[in-house]
PDB file of N, CA and C in Angstrom:
ATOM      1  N   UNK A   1      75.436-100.481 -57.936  1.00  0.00           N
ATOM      2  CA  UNK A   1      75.324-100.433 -56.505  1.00  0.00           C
ATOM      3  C   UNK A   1      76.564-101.100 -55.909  1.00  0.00           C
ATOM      4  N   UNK A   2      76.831-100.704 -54.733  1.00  0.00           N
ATOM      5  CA  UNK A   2      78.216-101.472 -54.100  1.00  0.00           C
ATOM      6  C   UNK A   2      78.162-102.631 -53.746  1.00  0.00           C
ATOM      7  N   UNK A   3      78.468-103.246 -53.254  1.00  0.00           N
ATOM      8  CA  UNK A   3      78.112-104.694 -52.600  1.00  0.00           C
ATOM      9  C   UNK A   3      79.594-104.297 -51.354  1.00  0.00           C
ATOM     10  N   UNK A   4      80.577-103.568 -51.796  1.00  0.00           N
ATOM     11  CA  UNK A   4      81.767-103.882 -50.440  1.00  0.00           C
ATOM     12  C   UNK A   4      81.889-102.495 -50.174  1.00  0.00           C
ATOM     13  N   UNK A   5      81.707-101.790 -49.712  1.00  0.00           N
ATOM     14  CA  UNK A   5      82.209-100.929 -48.871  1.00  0.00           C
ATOM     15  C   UNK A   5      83.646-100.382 -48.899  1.00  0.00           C
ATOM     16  N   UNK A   6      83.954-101.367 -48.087  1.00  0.00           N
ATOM     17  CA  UNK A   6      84.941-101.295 -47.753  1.00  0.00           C
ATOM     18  C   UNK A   6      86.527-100.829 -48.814  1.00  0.00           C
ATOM     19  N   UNK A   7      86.468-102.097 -49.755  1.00  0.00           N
ATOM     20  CA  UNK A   7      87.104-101.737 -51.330  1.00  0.00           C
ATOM     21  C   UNK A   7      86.530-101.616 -52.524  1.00  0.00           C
ATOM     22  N   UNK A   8      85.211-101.335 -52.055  1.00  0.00           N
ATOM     23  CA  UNK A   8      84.241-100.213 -53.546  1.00  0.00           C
ATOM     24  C   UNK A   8      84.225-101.529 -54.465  1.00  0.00           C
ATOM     25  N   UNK A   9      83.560-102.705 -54.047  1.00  0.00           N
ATOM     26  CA  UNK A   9      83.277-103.091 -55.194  1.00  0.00           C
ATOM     27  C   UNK A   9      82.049-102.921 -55.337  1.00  0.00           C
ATOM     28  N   UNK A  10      81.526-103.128 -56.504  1.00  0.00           N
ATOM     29  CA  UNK A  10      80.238-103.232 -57.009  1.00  0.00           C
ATOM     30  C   UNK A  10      79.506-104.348 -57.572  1.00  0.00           C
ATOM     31  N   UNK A  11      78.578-104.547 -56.913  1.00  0.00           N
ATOM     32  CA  UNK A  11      77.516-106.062 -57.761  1.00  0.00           C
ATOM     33  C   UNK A  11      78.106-106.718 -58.978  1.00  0.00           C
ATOM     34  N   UNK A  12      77.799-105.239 -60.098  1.00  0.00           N
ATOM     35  CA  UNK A  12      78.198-105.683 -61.235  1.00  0.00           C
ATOM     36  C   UNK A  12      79.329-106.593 -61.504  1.00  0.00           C
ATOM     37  N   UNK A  13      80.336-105.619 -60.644  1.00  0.00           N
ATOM     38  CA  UNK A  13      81.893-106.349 -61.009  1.00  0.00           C
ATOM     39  C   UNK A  13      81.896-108.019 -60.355  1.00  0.00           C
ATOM     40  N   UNK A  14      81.379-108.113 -59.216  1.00  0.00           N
ATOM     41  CA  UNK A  14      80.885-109.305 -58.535  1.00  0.00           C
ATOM     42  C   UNK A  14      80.027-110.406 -59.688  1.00  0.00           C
ATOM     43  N   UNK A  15      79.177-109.941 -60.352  1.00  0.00           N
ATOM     44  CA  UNK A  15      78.286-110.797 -61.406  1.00  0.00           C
ATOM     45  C   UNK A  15      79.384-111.028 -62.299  1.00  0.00           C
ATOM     46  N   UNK A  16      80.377-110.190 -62.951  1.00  0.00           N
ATOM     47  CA  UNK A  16      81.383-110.437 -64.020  1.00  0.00           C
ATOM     48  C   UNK A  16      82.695-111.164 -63.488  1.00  0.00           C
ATOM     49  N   UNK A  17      82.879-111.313 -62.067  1.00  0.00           N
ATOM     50  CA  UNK A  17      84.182-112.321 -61.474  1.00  0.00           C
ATOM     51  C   UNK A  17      83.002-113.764 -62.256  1.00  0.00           C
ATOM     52  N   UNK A  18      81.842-113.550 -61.433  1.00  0.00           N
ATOM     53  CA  UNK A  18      81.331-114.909 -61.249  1.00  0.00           C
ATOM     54  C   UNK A  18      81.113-115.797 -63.014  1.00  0.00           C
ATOM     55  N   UNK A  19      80.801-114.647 -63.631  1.00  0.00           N
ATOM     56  CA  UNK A  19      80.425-115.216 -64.974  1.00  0.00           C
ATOM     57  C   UNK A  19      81.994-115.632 -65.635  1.00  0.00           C
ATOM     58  N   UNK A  20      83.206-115.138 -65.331  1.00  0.00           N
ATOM     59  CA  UNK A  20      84.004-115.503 -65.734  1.00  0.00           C
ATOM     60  C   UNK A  20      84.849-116.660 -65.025  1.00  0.00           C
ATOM     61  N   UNK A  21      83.967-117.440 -64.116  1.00  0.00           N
ATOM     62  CA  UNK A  21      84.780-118.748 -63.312  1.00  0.00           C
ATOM     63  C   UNK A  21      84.794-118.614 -62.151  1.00  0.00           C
ATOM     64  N   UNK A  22      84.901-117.267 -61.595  1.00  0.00           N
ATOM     65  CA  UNK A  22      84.919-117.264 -59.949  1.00  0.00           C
ATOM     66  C   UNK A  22      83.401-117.396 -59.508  1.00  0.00           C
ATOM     67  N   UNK A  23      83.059-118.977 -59.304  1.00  0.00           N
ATOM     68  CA  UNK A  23      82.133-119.371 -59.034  1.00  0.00           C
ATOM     69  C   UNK A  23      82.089-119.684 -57.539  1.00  0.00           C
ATOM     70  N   UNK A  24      82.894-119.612 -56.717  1.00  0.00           N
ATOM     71  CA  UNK A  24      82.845-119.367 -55.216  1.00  0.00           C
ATOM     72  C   UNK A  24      82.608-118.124 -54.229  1.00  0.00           C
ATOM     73  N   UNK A  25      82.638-118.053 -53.495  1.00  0.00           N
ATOM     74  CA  UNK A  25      82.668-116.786 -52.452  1.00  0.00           C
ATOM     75  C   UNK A  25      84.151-116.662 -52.617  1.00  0.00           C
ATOM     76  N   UNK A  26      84.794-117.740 -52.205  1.00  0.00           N
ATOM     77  CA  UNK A  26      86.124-117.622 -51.591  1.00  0.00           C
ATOM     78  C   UNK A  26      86.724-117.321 -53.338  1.00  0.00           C
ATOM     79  N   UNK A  27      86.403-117.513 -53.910  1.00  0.00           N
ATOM     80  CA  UNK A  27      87.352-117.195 -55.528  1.00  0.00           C
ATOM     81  C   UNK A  27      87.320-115.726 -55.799  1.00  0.00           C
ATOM     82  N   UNK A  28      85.830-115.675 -55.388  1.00  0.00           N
ATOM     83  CA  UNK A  28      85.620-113.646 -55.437  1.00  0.00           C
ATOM     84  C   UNK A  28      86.415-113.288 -54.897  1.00  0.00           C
ATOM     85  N   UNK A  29      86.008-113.100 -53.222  1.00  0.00           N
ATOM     86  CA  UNK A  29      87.002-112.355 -52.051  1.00  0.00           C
ATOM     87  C   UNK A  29      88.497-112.508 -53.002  1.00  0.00           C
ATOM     88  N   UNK A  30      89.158-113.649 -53.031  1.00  0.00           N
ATOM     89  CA  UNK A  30      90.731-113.762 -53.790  1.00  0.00           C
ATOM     90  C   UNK A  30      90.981-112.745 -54.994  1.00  0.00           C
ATOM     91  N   UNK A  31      89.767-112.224 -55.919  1.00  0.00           N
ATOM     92  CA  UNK A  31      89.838-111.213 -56.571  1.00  0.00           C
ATOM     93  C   UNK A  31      89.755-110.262 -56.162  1.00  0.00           C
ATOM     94  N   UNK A  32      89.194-109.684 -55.530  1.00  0.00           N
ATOM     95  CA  UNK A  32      88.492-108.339 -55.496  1.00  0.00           C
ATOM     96  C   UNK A  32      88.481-108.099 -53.982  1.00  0.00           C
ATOM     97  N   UNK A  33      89.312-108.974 -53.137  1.00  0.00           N
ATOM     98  CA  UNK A  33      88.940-108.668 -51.915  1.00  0.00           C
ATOM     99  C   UNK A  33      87.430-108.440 -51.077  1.00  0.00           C
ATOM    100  N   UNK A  34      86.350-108.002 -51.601  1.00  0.00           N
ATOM    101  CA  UNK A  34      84.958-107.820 -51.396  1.00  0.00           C
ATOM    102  C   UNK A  34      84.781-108.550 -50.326  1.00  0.00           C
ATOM    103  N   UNK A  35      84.179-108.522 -49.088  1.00  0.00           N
ATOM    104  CA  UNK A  35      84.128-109.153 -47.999  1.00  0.00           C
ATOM    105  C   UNK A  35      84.822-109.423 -47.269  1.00  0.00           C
ATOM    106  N   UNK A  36      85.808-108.974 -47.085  1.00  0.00           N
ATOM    107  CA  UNK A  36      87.334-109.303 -46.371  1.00  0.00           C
ATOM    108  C   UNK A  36      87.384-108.248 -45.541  1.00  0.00           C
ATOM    109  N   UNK A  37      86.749-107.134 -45.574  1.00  0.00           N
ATOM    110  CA  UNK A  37      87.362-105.966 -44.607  1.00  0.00           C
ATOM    111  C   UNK A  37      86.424-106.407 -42.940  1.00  0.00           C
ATOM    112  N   UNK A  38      85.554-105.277 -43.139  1.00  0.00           N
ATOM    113  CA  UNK A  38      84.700-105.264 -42.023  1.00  0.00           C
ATOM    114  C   UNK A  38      83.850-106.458 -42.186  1.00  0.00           C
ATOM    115  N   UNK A  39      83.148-107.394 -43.142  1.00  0.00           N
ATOM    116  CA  UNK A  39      82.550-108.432 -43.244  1.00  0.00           C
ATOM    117  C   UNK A  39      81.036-108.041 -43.109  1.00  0.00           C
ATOM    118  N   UNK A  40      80.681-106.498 -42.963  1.00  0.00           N
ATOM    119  CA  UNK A  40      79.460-106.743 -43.302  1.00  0.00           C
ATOM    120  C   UNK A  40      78.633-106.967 -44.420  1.00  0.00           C
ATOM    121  N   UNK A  41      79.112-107.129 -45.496  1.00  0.00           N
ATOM    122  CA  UNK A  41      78.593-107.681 -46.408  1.00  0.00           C
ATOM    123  C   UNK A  41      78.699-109.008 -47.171  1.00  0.00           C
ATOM    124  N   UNK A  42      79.222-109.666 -45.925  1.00  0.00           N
ATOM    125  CA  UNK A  42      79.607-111.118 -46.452  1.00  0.00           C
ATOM    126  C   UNK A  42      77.979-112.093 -46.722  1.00  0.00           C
ATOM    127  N   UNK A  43      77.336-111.622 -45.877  1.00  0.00           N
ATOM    128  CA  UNK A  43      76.021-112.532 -46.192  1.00  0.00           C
ATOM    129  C   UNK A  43      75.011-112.177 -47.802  1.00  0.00           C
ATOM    130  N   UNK A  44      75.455-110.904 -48.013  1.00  0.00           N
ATOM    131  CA  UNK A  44      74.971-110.629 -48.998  1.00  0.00           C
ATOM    132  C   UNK A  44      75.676-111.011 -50.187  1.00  0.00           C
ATOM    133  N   UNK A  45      77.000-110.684 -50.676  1.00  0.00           N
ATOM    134  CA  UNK A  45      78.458-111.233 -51.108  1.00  0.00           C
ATOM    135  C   UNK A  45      78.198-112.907 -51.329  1.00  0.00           C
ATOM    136  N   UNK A  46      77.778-113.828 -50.607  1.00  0.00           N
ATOM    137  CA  UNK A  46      77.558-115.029 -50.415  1.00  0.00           C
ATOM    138  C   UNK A  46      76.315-115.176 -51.390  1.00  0.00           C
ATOM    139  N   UNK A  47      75.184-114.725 -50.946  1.00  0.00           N
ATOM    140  CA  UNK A  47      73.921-114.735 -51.844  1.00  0.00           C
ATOM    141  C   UNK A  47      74.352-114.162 -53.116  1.00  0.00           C
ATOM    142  N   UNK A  48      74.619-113.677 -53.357  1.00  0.00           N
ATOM    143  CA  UNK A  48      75.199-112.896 -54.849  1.00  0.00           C
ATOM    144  C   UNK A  48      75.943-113.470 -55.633  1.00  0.00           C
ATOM    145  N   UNK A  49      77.059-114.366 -55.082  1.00  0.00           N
ATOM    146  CA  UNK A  49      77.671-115.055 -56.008  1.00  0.00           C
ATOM    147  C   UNK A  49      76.961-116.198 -55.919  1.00  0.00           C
ATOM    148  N   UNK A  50      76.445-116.792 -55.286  1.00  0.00           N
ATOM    149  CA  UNK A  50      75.235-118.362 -55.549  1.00  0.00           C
ATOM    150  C   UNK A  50      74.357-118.092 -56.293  1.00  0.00           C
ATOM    151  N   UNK A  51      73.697-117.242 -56.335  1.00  0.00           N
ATOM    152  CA  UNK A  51      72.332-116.676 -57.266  1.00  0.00           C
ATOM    153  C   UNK A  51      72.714-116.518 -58.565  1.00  0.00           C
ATOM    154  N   UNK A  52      74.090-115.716 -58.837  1.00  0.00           N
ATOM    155  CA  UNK A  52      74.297-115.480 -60.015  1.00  0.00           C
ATOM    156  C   UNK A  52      75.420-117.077 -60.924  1.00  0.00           C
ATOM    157  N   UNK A  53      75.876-117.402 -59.865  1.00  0.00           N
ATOM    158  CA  UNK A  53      76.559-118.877 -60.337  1.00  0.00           C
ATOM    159  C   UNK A  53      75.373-119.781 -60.989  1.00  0.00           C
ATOM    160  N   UNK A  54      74.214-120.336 -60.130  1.00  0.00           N
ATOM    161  CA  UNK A  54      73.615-120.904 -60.514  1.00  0.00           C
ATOM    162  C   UNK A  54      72.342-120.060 -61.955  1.00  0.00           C
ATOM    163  N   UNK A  55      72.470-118.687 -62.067  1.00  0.00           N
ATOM    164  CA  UNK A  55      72.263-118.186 -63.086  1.00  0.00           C
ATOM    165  C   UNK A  55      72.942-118.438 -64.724  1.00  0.00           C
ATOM    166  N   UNK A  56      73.782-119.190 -64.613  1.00  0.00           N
ATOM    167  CA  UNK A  56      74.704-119.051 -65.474  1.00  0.00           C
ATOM    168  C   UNK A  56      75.200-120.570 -66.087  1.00  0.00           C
ATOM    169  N   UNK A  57      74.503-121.638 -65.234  1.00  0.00           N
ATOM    170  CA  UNK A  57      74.630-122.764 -65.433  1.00  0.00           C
ATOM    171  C   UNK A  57      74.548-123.397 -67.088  1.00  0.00           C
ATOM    172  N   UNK A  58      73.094-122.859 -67.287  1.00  0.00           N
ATOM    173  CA  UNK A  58      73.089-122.871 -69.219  1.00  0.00           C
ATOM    174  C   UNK A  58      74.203-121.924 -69.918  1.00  0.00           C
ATOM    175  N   UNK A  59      75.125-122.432 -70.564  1.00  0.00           N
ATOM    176  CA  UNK A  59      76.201-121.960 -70.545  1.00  0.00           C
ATOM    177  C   UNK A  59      75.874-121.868 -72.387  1.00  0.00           C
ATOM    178  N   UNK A  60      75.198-122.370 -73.163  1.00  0.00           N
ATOM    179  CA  UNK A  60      74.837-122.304 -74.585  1.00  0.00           C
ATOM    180  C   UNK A  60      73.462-122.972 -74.337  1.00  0.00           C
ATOM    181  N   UNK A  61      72.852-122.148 -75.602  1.00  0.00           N
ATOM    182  CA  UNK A  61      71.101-123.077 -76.124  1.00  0.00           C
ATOM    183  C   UNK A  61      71.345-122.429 -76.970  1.00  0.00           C
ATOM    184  N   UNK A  62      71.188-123.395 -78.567  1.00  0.00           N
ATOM    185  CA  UNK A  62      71.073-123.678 -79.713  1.00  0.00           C
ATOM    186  C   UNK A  62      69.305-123.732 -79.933  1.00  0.00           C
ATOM    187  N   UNK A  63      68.667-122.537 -80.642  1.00  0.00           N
ATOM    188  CA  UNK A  63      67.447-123.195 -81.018  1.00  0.00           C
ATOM    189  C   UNK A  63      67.472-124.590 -82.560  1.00  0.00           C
ATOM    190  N   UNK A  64      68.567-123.998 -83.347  1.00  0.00           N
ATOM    191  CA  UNK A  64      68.708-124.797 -84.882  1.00  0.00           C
ATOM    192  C   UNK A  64      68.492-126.689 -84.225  1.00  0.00           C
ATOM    193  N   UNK A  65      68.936-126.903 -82.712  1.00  0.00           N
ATOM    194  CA  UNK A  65      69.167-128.483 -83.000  1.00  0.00           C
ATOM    195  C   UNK A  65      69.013-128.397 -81.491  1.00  0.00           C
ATOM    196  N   UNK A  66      68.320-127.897 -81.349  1.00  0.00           N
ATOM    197  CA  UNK A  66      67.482-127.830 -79.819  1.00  0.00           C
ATOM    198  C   UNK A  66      68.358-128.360 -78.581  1.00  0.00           C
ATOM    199  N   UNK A  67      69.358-127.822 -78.595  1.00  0.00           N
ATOM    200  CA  UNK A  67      70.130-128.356 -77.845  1.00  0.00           C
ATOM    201  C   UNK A  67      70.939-127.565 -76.495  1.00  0.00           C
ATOM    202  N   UNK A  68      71.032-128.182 -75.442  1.00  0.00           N
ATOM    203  CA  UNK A  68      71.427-127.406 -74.511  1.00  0.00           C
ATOM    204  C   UNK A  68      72.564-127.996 -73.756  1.00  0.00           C
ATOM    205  N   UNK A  69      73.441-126.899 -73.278  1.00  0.00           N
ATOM    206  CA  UNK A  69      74.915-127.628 -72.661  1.00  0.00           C
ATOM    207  C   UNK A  69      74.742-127.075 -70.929  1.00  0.00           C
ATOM    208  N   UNK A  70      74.658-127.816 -70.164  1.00  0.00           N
ATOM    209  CA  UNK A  70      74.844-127.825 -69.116  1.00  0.00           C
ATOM    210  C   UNK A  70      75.615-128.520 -68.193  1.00  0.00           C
ATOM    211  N   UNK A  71      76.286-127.741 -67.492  1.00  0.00           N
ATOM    212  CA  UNK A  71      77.611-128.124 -66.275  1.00  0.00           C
ATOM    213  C   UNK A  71      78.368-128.970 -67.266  1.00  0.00           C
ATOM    214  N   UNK A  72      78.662-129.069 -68.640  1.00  0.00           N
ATOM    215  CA  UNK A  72      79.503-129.782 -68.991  1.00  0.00           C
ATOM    216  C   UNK A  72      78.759-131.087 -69.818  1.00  0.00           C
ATOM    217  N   UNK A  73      77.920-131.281 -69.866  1.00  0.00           N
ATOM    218  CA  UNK A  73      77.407-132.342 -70.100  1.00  0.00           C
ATOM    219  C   UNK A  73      76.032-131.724 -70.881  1.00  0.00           C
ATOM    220  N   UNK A  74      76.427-132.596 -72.567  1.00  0.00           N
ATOM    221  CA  UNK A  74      74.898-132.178 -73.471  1.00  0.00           C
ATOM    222  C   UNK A  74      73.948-132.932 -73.401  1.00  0.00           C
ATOM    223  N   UNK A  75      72.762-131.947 -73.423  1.00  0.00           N
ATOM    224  CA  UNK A  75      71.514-132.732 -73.614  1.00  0.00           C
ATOM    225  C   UNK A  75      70.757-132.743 -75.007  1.00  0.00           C
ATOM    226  N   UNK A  76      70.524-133.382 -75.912  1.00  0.00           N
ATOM    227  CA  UNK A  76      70.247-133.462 -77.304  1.00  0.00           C
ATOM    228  C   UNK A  76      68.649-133.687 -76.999  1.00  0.00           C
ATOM    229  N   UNK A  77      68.017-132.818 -77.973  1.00  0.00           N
ATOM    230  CA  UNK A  77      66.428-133.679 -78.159  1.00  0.00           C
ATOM    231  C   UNK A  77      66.286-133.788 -80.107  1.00  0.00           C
ATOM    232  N   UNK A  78      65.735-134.886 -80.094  1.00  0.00           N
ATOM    233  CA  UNK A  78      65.463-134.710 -81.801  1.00  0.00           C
ATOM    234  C   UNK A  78      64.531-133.989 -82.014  1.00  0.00           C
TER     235      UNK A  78
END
């Protein structure tokens, strides 16, 4: 589905800026332009990259040593 109009981006490509670091609005738009033209899809554009940023926070889970890495910082359980 599109998310921009304007320069044809699509969700998808929007979920794959975000999973690869462009964890802002403003880091997207700098890629892909998406929201920059006419701006009607900036409110949605906005929700989309927050939803899917904070989707992505567990960045590894290990079942062998139960362990999980988040924002940078591990959490160990014995």
């Amino acid at each position: 589905m599109l998310m921009c109009l304007c320069y044809g981006v699509s969700c998808k490509e929007i979920k794959n800026l975000v999973n690869q670091g462009f964890d802002t609005t403003e880091s997207v738009q700098e890629q892909c332009l998406a929201g920059t033209g006419c701006g009607c899809c900036l409110d949605a554009l906005e929700k989309l990259v927050e939803a899917e940023a904070n989707s992505t926070k567990f960045t590894q889970i290990t079942t062998s040593h139960a362990t999980a890495e988040q924002d940078n910082s591990l959490i160990q359980y014995p």
